[in-house]
Protein backbone atom coordinates (compact mmCIF):
# COMPACT_ATOMS: atom_id res chain seq x y z
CA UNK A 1 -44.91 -29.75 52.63
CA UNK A 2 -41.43 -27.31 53.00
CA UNK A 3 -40.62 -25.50 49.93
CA UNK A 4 -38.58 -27.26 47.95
CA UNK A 5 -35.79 -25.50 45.56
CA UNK A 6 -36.28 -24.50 41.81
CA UNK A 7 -32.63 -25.97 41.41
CA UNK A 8 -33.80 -29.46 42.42
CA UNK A 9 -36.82 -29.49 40.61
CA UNK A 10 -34.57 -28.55 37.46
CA UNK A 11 -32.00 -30.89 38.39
CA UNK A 12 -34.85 -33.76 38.66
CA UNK A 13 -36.78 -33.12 36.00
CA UNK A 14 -33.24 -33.54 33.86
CA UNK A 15 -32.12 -36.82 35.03
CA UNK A 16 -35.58 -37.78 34.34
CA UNK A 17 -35.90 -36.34 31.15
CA UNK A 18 -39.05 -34.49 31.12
CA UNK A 19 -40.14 -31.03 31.71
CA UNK A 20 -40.89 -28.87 34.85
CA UNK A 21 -43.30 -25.86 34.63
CA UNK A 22 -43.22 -22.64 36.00
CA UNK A 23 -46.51 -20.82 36.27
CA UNK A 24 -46.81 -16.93 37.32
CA UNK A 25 -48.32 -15.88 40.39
CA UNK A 26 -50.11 -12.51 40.08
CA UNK A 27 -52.95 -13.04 42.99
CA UNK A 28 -53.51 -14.95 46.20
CA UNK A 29 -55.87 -17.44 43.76
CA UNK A 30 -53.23 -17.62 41.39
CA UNK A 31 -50.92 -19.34 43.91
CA UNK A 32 -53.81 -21.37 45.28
CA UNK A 33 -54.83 -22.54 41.87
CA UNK A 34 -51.18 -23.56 41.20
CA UNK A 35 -50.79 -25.88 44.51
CA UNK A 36 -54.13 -27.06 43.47
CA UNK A 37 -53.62 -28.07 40.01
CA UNK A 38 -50.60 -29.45 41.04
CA UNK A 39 -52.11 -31.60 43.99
CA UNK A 40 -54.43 -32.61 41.08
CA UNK A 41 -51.72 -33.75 38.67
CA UNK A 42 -49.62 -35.33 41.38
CA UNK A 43 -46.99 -33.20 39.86
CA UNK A 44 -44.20 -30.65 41.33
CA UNK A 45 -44.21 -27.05 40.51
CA UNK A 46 -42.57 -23.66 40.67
CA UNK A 47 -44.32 -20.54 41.44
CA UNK A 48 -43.36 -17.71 39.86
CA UNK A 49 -43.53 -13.93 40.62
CA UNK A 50 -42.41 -11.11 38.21
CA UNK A 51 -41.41 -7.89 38.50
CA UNK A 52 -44.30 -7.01 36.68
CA UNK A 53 -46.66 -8.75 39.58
CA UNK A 54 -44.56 -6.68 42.04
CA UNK A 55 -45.13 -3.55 40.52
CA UNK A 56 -49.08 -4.27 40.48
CA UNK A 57 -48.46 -4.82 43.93
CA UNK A 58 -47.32 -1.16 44.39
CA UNK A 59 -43.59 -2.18 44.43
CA UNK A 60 -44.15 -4.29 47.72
CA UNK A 61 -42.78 -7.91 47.03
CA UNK A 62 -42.69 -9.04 50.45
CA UNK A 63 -46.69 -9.55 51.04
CA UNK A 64 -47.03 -11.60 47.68
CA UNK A 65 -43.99 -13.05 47.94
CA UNK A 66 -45.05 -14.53 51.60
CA UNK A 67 -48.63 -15.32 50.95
CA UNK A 68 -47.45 -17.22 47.90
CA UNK A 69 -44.91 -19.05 49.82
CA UNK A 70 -47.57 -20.03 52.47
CA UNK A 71 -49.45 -21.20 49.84
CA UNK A 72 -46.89 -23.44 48.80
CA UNK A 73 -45.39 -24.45 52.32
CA UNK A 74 -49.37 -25.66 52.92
CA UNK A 75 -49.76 -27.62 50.10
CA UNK A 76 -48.85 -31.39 49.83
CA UNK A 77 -47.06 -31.26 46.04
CA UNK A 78 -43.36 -30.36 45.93
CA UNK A 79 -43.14 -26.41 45.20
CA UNK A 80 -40.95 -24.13 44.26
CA UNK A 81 -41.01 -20.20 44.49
CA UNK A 82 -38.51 -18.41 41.64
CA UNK A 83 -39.00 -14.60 41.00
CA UNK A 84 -39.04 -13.65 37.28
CA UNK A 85 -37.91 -11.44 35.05
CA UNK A 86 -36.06 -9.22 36.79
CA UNK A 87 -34.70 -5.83 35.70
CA UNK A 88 -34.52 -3.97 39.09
CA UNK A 89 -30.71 -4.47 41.22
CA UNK A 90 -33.29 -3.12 43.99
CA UNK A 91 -35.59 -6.14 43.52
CA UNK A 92 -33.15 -8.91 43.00
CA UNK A 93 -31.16 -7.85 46.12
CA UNK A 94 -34.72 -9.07 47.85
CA UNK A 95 -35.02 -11.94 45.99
CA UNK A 96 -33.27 -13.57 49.37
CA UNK A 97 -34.97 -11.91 52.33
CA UNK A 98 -37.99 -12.91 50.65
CA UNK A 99 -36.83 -16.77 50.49
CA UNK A 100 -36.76 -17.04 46.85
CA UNK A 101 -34.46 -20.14 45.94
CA UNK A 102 -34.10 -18.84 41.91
CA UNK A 103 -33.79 -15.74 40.30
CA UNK A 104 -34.74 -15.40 36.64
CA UNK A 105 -32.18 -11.88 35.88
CA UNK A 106 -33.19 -10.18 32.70
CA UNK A 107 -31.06 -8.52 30.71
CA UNK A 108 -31.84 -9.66 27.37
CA UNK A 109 -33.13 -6.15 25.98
CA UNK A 110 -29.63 -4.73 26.25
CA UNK A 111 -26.47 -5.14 24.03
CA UNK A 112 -24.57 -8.44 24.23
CA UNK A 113 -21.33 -7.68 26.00
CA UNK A 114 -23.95 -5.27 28.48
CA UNK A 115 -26.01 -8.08 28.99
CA UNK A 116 -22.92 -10.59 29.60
CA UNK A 117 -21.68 -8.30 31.96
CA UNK A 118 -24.60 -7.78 33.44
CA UNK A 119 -25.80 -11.48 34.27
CA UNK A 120 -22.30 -12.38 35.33
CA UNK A 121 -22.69 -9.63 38.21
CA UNK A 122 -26.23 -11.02 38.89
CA UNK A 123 -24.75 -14.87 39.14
CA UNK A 124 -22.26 -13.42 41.52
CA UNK A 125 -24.54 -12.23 43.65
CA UNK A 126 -27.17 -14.98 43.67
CA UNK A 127 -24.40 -17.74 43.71
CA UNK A 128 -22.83 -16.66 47.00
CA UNK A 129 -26.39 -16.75 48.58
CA UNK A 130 -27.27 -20.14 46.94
CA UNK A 131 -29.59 -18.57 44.87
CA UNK A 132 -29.85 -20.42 41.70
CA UNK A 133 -30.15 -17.97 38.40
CA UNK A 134 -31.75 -17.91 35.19
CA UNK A 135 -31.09 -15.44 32.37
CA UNK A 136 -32.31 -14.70 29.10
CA UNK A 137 -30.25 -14.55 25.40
CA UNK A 138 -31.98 -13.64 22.37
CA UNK A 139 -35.59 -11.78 22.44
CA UNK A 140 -38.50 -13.88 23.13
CA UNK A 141 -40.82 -10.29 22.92
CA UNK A 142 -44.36 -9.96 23.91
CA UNK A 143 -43.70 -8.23 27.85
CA UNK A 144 -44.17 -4.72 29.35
CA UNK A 145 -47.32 -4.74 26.88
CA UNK A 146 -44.84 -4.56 23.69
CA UNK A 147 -46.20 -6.09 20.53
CA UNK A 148 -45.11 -9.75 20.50
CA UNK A 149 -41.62 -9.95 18.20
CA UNK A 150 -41.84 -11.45 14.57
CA UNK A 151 -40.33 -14.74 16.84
CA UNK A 152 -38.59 -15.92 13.42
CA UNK A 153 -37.12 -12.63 12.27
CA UNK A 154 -33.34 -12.23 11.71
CA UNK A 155 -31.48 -11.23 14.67
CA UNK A 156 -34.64 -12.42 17.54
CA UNK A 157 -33.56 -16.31 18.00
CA UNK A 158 -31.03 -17.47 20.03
CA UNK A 159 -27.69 -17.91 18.50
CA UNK A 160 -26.33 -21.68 19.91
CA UNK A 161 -22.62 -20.36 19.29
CA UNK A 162 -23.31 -17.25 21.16
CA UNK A 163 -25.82 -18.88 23.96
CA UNK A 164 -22.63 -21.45 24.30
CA UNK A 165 -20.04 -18.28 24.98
CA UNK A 166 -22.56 -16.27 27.27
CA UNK A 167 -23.50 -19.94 29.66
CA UNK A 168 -19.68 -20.27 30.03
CA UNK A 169 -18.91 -16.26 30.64
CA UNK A 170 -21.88 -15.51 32.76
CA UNK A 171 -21.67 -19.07 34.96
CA UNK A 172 -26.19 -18.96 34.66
CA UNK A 173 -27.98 -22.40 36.00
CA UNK A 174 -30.56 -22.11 33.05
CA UNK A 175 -30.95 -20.60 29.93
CA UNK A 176 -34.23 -18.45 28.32
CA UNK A 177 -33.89 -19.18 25.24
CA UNK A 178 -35.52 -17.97 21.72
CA UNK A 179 -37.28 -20.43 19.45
CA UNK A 180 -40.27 -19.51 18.00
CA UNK A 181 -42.72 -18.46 21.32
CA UNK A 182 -43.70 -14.99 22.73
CA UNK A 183 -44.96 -13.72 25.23
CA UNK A 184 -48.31 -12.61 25.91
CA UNK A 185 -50.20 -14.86 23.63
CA UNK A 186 -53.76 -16.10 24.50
CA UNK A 187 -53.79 -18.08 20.83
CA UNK A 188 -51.52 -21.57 20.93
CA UNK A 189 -50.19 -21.02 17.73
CA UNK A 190 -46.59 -20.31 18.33
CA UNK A 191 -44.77 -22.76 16.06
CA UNK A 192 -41.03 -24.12 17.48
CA UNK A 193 -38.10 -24.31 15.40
CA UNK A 194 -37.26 -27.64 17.45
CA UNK A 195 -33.57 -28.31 15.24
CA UNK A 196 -32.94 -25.16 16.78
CA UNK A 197 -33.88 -26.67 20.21
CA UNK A 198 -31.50 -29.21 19.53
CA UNK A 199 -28.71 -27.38 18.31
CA UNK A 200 -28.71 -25.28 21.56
CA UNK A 201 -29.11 -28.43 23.73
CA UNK A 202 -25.66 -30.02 22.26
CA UNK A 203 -24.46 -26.25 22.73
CA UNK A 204 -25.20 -25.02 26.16
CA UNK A 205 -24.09 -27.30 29.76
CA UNK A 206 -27.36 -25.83 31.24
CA UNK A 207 -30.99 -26.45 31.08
CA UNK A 208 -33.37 -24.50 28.50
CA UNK A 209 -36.11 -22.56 29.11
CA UNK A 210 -39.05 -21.63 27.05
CA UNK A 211 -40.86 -18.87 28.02
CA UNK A 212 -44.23 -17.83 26.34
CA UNK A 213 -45.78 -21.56 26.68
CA UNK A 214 -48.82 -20.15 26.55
CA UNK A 215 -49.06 -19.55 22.87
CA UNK A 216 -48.04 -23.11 22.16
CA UNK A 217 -49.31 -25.66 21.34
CA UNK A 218 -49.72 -29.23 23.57
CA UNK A 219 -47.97 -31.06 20.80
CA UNK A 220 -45.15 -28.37 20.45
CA UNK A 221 -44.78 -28.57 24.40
CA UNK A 222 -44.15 -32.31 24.24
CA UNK A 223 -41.87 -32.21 20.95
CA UNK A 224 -39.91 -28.93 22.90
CA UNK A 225 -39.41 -31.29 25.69
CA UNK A 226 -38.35 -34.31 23.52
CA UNK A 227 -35.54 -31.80 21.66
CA UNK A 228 -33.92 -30.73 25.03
CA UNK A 229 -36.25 -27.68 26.74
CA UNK A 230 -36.72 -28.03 30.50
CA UNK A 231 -38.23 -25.58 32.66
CA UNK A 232 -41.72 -24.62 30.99
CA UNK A 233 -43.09 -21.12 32.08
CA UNK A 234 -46.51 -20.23 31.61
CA UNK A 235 -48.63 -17.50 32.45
CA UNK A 236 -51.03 -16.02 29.99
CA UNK A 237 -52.73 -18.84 29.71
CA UNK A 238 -53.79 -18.79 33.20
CA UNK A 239 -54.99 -15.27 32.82
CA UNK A 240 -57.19 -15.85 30.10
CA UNK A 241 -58.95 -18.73 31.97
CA UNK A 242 -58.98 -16.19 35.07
CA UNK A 243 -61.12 -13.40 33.35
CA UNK A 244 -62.94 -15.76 30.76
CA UNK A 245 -64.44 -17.45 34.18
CA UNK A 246 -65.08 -14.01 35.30
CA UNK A 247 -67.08 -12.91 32.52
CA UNK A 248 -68.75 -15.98 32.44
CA UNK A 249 -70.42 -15.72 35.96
CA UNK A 250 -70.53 -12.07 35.46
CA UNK A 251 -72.49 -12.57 31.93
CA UNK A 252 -74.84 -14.44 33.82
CA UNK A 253 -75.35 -12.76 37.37
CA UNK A 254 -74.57 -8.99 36.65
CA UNK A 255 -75.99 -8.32 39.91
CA UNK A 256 -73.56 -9.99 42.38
CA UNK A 257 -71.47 -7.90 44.68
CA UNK A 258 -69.34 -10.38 46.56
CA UNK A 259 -66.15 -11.29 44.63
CA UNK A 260 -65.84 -14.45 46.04
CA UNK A 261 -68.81 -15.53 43.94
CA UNK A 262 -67.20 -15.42 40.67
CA UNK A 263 -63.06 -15.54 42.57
CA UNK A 264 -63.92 -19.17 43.07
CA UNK A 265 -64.75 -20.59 39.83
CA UNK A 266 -61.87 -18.61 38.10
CA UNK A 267 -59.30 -20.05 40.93
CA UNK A 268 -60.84 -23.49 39.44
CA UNK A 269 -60.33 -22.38 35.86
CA UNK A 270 -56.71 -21.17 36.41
CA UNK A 271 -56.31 -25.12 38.67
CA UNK A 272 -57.33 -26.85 35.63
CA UNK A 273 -55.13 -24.77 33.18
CA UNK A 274 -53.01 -25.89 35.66
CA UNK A 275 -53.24 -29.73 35.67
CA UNK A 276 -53.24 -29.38 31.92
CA UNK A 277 -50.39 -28.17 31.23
CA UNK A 278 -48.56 -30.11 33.81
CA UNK A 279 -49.84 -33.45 31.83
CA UNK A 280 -47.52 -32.42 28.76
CA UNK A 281 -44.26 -32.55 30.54
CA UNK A 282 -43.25 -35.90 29.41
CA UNK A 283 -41.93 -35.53 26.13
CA UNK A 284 -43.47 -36.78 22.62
CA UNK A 285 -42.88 -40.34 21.94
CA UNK A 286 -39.86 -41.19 19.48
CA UNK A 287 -41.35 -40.97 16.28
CA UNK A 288 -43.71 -38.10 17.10
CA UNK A 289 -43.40 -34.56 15.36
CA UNK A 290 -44.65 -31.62 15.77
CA UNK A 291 -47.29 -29.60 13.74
């Protein structure tokens, strides 16, 4: 089916009170597992590119960036594509030739009034295109290879006063917020601090985003969900069933030279990572904590 927009996925999975999740595209199978796991779940999706996955791709975004959204145009579940964390002005001024719908600007790693300024610029830009624009307060930690942050330390969470101030100065559709995750994890141990969750859902007009989902857990997810986050991005976790499918085959047929041999059953592993987490997105019954 079409592509569909990141801002109407958002904007449904709000009025219906349950999450949407974002899942990183690095390879061709990456984007085919998503559509597939999708297909399997019967549930929407956005595919996400970083600038990370663009510099692996020698600084080219265009060819993932169109493979990707051929990927998506083919397949019959509603999806999105949204390129992530970005840093570059160069690479978010292609964000629309390369028919991104959403833009996820990162300036979190700067000061506060740098980063306001920053973002606002970025909304500018993307709003007169109709692209629709994430950013990022607080420090979630964990990219560029960095050791994942101490994600309860003084100073790393976001502040729901100061996320309230930045939403209304910058004009952002969505909010990365910090509450407990990082990124980079391949253990789902992350613990939530889900009053916080709340606080900043009274406090910010926008919908929340948790990045580093894969490092928590499924009953964290739902509870996250239940306390006000919306768009769940996830990426690790699709890695790690990626190269643990690899080694697998590769443990037991070291002689194989044709990569589509041991390609195809980690495309399946990342497709049922997939379908997994896309079965969390309705949020924990009333009555039902989290660890």
């Amino acid at each position: 089916m079409p592509l569909v927009t990141t801002a109407a996925l958002v904007s449904s999975a709000v009025s219906d009170r349950r999450g949407v999740a974002a899942f990183n595209v690095i390879t061709l199978e990456h984007a085919e597992a998503v559509a597939a796991g999708a297909e399997s779940a019967g549930s929407p999706a956005i595919l996400q590119i970083s600038e990370n996955a663009v510099r692996f791709h020698g600084g080219r975004l265009a060819p993932i960036a169109a493979a990707t959204a051929a990927v998506a145009a083919a397949s019959s579940a509603p999806l999105a594509l949204h390129l992530d964390h970005v840093v570059s002005r160069e690479l978010l001024y292609a964000a629309e030739a390369s028919g991104f719908s959403s833009v996820m600007f990162d300036a979190s790693k700067l000061p506060y009034e740098e980063n306001l300024a920053a973002t606002a610029d970025a909304v500018r830009w993307g709003h007169e295109r109709g692209i629709w624009v994430e950013a990022e307060l607080g420090r979630v930690g964990g990219k560029d290879g960095e050791a994942p942050l101490d994600a309860h330390a003084p100073g790393v969470r976001t502040d729901p006063g100061e996320a309230a101030a930045y939403t209304a100065a910058t004009g952002v559709d969505a909010l990365a917020v910090a509450v407990g995750s990082s990124h980079a994890m391949t253990t789902r141990t992350a613990a939530l601090d889900h009053t916080l969750i709340g606080a900043l859902r009274t406090a910010v007009p926008v919908p929340l985003v948790l990045h580093g989902s894969s490092g928590v857990p499924d009953d964290e997810i739902r509870a996250a969900i239940a306390a006000g986050m919306v768009k769940i991005n996830v990426g690790t976790a699709l890695n790690t069933a990626f190269s643990g499918a690899v080694r697998a085959f590769l443990a037991a047929d070291g002689h194989t030279v044709d990569p589509r041999r041991y390609l195809a059953p980690a495309r399946e592993a990342m497709a049922a990572t997939v379908a997994s987490f896309l079965g969390l997105l309705t949020p924990a019954p009333a009555g039902v904590e989290a660890r």
